[in-house]
C-alpha atoms as a PDB file:
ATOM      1  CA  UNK A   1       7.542  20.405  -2.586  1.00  0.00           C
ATOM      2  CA  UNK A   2       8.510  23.608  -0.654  1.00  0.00           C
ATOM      3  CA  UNK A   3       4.708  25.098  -0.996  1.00  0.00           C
ATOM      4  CA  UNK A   4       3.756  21.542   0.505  1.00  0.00           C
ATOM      5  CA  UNK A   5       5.782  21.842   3.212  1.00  0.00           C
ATOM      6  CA  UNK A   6       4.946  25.337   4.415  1.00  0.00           C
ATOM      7  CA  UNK A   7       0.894  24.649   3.864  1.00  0.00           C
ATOM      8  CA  UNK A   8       1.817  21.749   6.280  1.00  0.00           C
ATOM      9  CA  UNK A   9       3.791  23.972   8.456  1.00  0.00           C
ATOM     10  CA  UNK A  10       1.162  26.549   8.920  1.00  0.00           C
ATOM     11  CA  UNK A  11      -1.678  23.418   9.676  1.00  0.00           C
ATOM     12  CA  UNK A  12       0.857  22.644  12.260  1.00  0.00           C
ATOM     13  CA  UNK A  13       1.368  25.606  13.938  1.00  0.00           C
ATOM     14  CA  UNK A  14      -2.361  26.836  13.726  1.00  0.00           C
ATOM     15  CA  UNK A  15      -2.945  23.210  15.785  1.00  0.00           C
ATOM     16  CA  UNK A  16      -0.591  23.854  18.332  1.00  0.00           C
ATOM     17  CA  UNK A  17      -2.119  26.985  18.942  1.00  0.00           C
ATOM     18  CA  UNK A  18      -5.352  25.978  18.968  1.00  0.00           C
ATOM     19  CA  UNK A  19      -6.243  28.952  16.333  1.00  0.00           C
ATOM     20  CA  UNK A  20     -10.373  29.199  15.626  1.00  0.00           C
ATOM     21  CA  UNK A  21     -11.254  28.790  12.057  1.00  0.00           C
ATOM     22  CA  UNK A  22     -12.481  32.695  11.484  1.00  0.00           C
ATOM     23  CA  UNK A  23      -8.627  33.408  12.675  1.00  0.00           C
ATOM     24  CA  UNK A  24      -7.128  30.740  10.263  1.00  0.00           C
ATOM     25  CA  UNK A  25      -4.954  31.027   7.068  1.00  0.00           C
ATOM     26  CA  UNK A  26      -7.745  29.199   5.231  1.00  0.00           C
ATOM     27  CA  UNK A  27     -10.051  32.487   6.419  1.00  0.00           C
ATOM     28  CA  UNK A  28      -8.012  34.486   3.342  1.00  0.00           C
ATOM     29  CA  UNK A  29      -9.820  32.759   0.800  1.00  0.00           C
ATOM     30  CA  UNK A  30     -13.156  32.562   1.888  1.00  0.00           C
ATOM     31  CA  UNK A  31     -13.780  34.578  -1.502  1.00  0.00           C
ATOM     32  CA  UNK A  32     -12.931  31.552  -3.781  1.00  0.00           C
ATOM     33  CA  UNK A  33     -14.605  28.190  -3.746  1.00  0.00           C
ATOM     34  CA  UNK A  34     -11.579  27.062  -6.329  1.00  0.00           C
ATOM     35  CA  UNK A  35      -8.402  24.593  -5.282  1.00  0.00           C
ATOM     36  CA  UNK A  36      -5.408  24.541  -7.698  1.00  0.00           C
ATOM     37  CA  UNK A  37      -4.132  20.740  -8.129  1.00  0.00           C
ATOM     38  CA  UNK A  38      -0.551  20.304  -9.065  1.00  0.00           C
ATOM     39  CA  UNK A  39       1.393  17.231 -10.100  1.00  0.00           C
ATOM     40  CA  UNK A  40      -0.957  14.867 -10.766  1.00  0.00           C
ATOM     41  CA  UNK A  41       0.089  11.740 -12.801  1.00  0.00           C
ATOM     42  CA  UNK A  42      -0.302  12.535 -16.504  1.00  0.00           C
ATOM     43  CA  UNK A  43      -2.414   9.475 -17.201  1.00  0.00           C
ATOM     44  CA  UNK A  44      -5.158  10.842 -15.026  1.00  0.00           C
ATOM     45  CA  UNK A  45      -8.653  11.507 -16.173  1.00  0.00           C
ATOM     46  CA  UNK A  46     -11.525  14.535 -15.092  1.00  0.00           C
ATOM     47  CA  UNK A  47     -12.921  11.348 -13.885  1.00  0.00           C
ATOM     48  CA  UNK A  48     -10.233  10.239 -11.346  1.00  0.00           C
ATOM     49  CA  UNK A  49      -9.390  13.546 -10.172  1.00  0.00           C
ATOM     50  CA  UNK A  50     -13.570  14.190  -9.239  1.00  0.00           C
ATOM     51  CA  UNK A  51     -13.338  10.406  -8.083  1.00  0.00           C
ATOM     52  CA  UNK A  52     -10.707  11.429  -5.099  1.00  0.00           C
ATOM     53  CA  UNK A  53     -11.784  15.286  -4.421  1.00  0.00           C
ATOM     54  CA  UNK A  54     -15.220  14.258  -3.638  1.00  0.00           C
ATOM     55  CA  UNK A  55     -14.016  12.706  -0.770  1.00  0.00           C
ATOM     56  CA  UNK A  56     -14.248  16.038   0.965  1.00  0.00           C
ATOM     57  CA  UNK A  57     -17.034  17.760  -1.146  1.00  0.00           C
ATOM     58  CA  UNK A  58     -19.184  18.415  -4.179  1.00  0.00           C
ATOM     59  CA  UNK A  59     -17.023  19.566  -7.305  1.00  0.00           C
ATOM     60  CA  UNK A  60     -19.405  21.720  -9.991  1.00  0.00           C
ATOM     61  CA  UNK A  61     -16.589  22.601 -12.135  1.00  0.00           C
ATOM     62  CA  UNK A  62     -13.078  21.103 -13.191  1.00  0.00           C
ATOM     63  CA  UNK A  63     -10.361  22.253 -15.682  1.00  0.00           C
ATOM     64  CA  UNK A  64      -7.884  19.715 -16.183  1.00  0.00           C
ATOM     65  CA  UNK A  65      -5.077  21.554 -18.207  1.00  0.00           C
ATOM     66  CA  UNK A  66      -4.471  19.570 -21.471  1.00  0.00           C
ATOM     67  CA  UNK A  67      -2.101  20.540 -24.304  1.00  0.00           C
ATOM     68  CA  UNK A  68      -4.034  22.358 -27.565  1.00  0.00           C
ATOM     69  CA  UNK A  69      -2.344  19.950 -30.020  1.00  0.00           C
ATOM     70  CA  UNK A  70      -2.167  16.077 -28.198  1.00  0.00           C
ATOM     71  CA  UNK A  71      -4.926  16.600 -25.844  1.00  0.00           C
ATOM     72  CA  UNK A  72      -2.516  15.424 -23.197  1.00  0.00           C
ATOM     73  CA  UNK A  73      -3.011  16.412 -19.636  1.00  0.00           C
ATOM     74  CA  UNK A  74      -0.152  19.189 -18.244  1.00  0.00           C
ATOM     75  CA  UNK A  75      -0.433  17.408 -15.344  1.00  0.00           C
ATOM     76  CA  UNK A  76      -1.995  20.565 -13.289  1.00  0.00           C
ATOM     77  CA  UNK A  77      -6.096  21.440 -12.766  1.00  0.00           C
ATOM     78  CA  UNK A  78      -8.457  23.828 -11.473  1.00  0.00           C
ATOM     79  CA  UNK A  79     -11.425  22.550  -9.617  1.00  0.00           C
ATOM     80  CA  UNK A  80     -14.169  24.134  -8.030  1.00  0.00           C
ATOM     81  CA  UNK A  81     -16.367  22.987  -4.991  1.00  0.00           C
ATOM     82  CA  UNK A  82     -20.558  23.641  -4.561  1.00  0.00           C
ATOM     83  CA  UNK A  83     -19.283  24.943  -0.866  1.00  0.00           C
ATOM     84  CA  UNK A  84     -16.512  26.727  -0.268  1.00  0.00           C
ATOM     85  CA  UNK A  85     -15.826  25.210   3.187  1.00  0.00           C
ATOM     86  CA  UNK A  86     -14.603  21.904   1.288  1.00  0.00           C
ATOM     87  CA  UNK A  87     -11.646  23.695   0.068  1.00  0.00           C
ATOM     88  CA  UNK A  88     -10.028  23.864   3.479  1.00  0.00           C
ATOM     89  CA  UNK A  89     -10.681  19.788   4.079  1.00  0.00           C
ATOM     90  CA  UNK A  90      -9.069  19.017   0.499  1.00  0.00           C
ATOM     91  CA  UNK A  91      -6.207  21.522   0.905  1.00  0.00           C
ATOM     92  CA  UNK A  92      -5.528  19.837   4.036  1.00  0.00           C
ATOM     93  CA  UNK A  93      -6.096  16.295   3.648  1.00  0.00           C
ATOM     94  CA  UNK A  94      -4.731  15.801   0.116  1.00  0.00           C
ATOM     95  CA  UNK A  95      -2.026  18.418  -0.043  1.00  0.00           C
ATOM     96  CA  UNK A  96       1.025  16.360  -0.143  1.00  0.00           C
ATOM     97  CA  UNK A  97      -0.799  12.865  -0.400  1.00  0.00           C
ATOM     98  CA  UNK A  98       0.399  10.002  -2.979  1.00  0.00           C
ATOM     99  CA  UNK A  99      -1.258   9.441  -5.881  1.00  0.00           C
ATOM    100  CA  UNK A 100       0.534   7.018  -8.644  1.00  0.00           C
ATOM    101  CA  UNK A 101       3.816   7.570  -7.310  1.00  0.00           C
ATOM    102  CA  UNK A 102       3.713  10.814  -7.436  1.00  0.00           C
ATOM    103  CA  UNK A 103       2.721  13.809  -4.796  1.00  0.00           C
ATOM    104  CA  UNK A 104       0.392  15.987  -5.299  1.00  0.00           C
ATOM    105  CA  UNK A 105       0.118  19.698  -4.262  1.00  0.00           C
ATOM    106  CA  UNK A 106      -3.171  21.022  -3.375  1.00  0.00           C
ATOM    107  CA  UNK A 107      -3.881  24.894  -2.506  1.00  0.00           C
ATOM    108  CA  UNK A 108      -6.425  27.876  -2.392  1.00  0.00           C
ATOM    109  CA  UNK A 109      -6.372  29.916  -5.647  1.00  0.00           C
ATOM    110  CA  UNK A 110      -8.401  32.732  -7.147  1.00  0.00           C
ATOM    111  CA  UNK A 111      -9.088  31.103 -10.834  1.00  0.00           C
ATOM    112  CA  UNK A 112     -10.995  33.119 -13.350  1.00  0.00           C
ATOM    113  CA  UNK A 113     -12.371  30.983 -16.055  1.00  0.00           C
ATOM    114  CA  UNK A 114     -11.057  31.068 -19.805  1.00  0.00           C
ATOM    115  CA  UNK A 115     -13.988  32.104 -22.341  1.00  0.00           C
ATOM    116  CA  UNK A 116     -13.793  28.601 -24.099  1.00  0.00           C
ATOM    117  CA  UNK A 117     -14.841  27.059 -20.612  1.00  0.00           C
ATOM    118  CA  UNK A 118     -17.923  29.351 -20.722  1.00  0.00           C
ATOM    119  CA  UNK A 119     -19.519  30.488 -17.467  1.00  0.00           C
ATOM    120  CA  UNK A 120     -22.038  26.866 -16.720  1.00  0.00           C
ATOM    121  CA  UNK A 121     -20.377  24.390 -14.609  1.00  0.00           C
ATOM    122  CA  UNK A 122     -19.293  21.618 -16.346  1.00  0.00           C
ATOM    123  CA  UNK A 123     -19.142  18.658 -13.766  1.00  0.00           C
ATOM    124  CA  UNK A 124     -22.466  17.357 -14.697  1.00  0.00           C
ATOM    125  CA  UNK A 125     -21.850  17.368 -18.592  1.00  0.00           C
ATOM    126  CA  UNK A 126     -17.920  15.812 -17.689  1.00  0.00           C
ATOM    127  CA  UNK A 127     -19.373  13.116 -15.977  1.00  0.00           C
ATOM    128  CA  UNK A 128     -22.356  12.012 -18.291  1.00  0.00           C
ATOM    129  CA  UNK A 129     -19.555  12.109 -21.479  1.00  0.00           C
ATOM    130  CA  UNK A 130     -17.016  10.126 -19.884  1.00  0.00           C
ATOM    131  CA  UNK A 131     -19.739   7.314 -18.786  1.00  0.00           C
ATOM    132  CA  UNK A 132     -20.895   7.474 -22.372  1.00  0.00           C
ATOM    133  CA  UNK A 133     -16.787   7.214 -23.967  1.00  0.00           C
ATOM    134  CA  UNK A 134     -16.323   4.102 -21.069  1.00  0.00           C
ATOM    135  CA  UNK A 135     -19.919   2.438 -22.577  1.00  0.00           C
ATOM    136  CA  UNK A 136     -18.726   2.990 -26.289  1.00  0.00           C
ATOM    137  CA  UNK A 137     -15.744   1.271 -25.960  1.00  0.00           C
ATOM    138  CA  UNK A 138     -16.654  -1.542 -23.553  1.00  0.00           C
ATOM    139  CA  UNK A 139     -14.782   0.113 -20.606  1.00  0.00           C
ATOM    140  CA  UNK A 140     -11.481  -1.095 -21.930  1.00  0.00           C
ATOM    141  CA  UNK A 141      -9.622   1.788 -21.576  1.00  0.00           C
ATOM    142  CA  UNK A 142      -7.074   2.956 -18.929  1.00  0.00           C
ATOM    143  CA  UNK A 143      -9.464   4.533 -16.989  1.00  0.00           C
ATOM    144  CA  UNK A 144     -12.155   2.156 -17.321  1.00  0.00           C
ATOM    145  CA  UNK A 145      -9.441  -0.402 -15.721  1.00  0.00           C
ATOM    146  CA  UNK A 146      -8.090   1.880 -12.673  1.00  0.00           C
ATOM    147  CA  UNK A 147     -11.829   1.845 -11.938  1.00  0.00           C
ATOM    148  CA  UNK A 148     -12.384  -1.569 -11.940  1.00  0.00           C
ATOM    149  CA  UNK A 149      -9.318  -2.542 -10.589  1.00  0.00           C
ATOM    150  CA  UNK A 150     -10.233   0.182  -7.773  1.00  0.00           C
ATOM    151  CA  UNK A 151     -13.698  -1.600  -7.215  1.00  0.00           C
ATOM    152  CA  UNK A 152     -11.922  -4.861  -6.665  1.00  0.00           C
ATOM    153  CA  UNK A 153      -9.929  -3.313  -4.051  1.00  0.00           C
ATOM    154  CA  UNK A 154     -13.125  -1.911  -2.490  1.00  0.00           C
ATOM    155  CA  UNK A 155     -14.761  -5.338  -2.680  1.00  0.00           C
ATOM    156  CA  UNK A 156     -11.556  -7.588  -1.431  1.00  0.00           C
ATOM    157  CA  UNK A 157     -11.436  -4.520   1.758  1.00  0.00           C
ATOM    158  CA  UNK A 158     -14.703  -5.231   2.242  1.00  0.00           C
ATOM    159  CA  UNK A 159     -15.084  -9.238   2.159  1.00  0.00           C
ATOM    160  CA  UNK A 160     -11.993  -8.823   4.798  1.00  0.00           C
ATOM    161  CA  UNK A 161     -13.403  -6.915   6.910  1.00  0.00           C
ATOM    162  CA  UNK A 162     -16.363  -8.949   7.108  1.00  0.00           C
ATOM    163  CA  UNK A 163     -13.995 -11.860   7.757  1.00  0.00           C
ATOM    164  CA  UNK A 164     -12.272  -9.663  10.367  1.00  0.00           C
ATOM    165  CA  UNK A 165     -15.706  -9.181  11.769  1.00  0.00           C
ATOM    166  CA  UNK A 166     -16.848 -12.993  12.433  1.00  0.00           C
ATOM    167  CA  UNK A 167     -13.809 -13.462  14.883  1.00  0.00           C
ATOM    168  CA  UNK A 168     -12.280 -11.549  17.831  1.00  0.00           C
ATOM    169  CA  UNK A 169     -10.015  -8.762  16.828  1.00  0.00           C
ATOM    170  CA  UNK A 170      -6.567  -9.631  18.283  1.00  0.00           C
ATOM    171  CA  UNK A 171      -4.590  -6.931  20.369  1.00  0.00           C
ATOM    172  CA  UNK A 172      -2.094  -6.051  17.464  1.00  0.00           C
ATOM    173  CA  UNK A 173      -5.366  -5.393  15.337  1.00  0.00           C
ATOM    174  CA  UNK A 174      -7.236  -3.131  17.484  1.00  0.00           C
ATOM    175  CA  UNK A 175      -3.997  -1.186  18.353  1.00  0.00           C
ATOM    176  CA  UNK A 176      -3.609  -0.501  14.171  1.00  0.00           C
ATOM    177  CA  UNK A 177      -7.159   0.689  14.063  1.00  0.00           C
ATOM    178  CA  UNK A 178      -6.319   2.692  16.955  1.00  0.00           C
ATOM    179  CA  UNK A 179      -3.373   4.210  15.971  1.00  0.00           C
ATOM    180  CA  UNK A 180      -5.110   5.138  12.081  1.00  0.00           C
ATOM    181  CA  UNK A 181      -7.937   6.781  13.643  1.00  0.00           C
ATOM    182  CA  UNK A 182      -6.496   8.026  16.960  1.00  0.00           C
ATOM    183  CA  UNK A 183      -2.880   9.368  16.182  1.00  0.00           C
ATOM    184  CA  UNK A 184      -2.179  13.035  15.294  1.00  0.00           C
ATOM    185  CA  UNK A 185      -2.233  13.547  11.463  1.00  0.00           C
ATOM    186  CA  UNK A 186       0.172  15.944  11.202  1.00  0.00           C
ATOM    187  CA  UNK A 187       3.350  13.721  12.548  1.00  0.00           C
ATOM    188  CA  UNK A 188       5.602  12.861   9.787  1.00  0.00           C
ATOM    189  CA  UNK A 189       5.855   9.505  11.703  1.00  0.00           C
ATOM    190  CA  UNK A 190       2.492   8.464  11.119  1.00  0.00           C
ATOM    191  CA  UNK A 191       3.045   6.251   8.030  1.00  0.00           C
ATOM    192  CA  UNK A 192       6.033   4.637   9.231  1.00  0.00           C
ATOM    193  CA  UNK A 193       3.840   3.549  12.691  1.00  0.00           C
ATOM    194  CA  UNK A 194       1.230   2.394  10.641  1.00  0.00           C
ATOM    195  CA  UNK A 195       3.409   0.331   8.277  1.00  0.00           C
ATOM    196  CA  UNK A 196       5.126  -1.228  11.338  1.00  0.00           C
ATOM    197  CA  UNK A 197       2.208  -1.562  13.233  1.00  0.00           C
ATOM    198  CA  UNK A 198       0.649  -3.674  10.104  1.00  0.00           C
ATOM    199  CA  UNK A 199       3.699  -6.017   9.824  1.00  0.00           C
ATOM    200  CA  UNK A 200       2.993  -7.008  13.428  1.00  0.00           C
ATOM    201  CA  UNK A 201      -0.756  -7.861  13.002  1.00  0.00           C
ATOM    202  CA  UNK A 202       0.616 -10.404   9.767  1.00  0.00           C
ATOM    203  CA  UNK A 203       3.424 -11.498  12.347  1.00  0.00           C
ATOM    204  CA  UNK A 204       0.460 -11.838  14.928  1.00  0.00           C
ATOM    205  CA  UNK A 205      -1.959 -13.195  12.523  1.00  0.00           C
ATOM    206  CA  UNK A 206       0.411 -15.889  11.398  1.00  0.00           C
ATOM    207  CA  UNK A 207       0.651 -17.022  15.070  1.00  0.00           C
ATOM    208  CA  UNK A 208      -2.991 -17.010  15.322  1.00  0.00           C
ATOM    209  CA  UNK A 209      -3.217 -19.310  12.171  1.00  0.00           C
ATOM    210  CA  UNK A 210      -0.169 -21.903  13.223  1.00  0.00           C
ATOM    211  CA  UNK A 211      -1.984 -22.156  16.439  1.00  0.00           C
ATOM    212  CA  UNK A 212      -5.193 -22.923  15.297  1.00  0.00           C
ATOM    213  CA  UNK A 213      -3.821 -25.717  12.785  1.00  0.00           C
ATOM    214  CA  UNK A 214      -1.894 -27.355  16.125  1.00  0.00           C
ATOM    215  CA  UNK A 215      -5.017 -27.820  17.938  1.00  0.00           C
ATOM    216  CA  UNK A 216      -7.059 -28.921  14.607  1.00  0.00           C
ATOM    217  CA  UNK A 217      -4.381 -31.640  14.303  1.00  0.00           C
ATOM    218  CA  UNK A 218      -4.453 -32.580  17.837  1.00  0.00           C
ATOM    219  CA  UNK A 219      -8.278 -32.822  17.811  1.00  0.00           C
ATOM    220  CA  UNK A 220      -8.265 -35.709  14.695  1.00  0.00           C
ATOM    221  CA  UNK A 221      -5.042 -37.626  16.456  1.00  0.00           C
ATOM    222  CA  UNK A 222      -7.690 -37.903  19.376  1.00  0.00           C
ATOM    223  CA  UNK A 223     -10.606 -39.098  16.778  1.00  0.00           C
ATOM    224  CA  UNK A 224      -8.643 -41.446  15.646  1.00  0.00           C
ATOM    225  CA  UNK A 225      -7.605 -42.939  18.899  1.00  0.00           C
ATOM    226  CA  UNK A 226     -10.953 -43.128  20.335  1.00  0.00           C
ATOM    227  CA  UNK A 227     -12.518 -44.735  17.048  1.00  0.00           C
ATOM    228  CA  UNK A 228     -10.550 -47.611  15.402  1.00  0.00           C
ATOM    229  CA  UNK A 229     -10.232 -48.225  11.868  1.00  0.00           C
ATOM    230  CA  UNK A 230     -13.454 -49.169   9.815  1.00  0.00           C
ATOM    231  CA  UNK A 231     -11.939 -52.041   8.163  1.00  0.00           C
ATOM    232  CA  UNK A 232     -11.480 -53.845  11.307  1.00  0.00           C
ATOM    233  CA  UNK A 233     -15.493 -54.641  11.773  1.00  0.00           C
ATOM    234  CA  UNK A 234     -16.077 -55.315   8.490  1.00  0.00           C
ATOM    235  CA  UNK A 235     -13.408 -58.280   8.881  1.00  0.00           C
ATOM    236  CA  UNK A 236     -14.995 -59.719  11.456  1.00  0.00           C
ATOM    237  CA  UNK A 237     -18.665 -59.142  10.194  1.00  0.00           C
ATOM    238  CA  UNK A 238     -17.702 -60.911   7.054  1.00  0.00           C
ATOM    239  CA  UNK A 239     -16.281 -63.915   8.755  1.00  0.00           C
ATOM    240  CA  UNK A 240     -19.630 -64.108  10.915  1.00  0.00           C
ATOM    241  CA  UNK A 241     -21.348 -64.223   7.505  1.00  0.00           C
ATOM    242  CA  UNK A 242     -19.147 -66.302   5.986  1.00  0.00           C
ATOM    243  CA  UNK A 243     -19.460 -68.751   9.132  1.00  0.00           C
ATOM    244  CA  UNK A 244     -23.192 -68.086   8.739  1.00  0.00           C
ATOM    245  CA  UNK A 245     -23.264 -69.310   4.983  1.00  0.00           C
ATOM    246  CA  UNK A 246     -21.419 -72.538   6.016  1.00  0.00           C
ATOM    247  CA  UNK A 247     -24.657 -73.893   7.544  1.00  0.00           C
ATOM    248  CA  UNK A 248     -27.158 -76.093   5.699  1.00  0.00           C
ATOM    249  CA  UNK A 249     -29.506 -78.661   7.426  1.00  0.00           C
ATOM    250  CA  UNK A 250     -28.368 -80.975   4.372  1.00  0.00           C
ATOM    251  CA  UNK A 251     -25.006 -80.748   5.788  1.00  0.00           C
ATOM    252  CA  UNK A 252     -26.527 -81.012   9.092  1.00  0.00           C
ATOM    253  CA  UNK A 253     -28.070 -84.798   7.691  1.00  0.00           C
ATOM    254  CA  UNK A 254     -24.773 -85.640   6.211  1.00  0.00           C
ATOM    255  CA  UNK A 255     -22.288 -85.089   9.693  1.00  0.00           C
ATOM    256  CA  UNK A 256     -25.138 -87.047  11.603  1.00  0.00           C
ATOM    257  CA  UNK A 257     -24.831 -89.956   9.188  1.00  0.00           C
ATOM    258  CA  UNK A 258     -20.587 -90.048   9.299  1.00  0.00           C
ATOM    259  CA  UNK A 259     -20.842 -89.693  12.956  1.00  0.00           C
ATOM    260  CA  UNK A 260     -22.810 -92.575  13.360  1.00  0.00           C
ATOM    261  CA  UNK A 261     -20.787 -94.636  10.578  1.00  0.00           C
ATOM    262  CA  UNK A 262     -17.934 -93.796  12.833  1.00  0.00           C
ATOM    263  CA  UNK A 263     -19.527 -95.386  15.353  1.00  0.00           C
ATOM    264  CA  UNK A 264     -20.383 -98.749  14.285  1.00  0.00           C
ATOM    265  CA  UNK A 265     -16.851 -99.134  12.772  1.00  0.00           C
ATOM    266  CA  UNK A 266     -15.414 -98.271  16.134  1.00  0.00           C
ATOM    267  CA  UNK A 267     -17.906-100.732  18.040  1.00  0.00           C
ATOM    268  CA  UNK A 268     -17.079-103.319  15.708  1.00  0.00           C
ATOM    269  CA  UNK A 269     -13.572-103.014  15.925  1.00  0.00           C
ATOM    270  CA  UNK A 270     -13.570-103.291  19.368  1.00  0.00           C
ATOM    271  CA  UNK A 271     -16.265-106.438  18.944  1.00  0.00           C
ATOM    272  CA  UNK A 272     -13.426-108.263  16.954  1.00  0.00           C
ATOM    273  CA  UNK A 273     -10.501-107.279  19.421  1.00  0.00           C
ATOM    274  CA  UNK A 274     -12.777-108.631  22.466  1.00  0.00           C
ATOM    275  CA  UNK A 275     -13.067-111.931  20.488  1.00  0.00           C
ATOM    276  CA  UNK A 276      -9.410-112.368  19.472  1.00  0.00           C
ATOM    277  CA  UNK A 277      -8.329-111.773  23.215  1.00  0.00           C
ATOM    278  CA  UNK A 278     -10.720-114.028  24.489  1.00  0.00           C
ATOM    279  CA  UNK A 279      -9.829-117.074  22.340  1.00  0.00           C
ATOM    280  CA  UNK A 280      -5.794-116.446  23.526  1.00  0.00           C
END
């Protein structure tokens, strides 16, 4: 932790001072292209530790310490990059970064290798037996999980930001991306802005979402309004029919012949009350 600190210390103080790269700390080991990795988890792989120091470079040649009789990893390694200039970007960008928990200490080091490691590089041949142990056993391993489960995470990052992309950023958004790729590494506040600063885009988000759902709901209150039920029309155009199917010129013929039945009956009715009036 202490040899963390004072690598971060001296980054520090060489920014303040604005001190030119041929004048830097880093400028003592131009001699070595090897980085000394301490504390790593123990359930690490060669293949996870090239994984994360190729961010910054090409590794040709790792050493991850393991014990002679359980083939366990020590939980320290040597690695070497193709140019030496990469050892200054991963001394300084993963010195004292979080891996599994636990954090990891990254520094120059003049590392002369053991006879058993011979004198090739060995990244090529790591690499190529590690893809053949994951294919032999149907990737099931540890290893072969953190990788998948770490390709998940690069396709869920990636399906959001595409998301992201199809709308307008809000503010709170563009001030996170902002502050990640804007604000000065080396304050120890960093992490704590950014964590803050992504609780307000879910607060802000959340907002967003509520909002939207209010004016969806206002819009089909308005539908409905403006266009009345279905089931009205259809009552009334199945009365029309049903008024339709009611009519039959046979029962056209029949009416005609009760009205004029009607009729006679009334005019002889009033025949017979003529007659009885007249003979009173």
């Amino acid at each position: 932790m202490n040899a963390i600190r004072q690598v971060q210390a001296l980054n520090k103080k060489e920014l303040e001072n604005v001190v030119p790269p041929e004048a830097s700390w880093h400028a003592d080991y131009r001699d070595t292209a090897y980085i000394y990795i301490g504390s790593l988890p123990y359930d690490l792989s060669e293949g996870d530790i090239l994984t994360i120091f190729s961010q910054y470079g090409e590794p040709v040649h790792l050493n991850l310490v393991r014990d002679k009789e359980t083939g366990k990893s020590k939980g320290f390694a040597f690695l070497k990059y193709e140019d030496q200039r990469s050892t200054d970007l991963a001394v300084d960008n993963l010195g004292g970064a979080t891996i599994l928990g636990r954090m990891i200490r990254v520094d120059h080091v003049r590392y002369k290798r053991k006879e058993e490691e011979g004198l090739e590089d060995n990244v090529a041949a790591l690499a190529s037996a590690e893809t053949g142990e994951e294919k032999s056993r149907g990737d099931d391993g540890e290893a072969g999980r953190r990788r998948r489960a770490m390709k998940r995470g690069e396709s869920n990052t990636d399906t959001e930001d595409r998301r992201i992309r199809q709308r307008p950023l809000l503010k709170e958004e563009e001030e996170l991306h902002k502050l990640i790729e804007e604000h000065d590494e080396e304050d120890p506040m960093k992490e704590y802005l950014i964590q803050e600063k992504k609780e307000e885009v879910a607060r802000a988000l959340e907002r967003s979402s509520l909002r939207k759902k209010h004016t969806e709901d206002s819009y089909d209150k308005g539908e409905k309004h403006r266009h009345p039920p279905h089931h009205r029309h259809h009552h009334h155009h199945h009365r029309r029919r049903r008024e339709d199917r009611s009519y039959s010129p046979e029962r056209e013929r029949r009416s005609s012949r009760r009205e004029r039945s009607r009729s006679r009956s009334l005019s002889k009715d009033r025949r017979r009350h003529r007659d009885t009036r007249d003979r009173d």
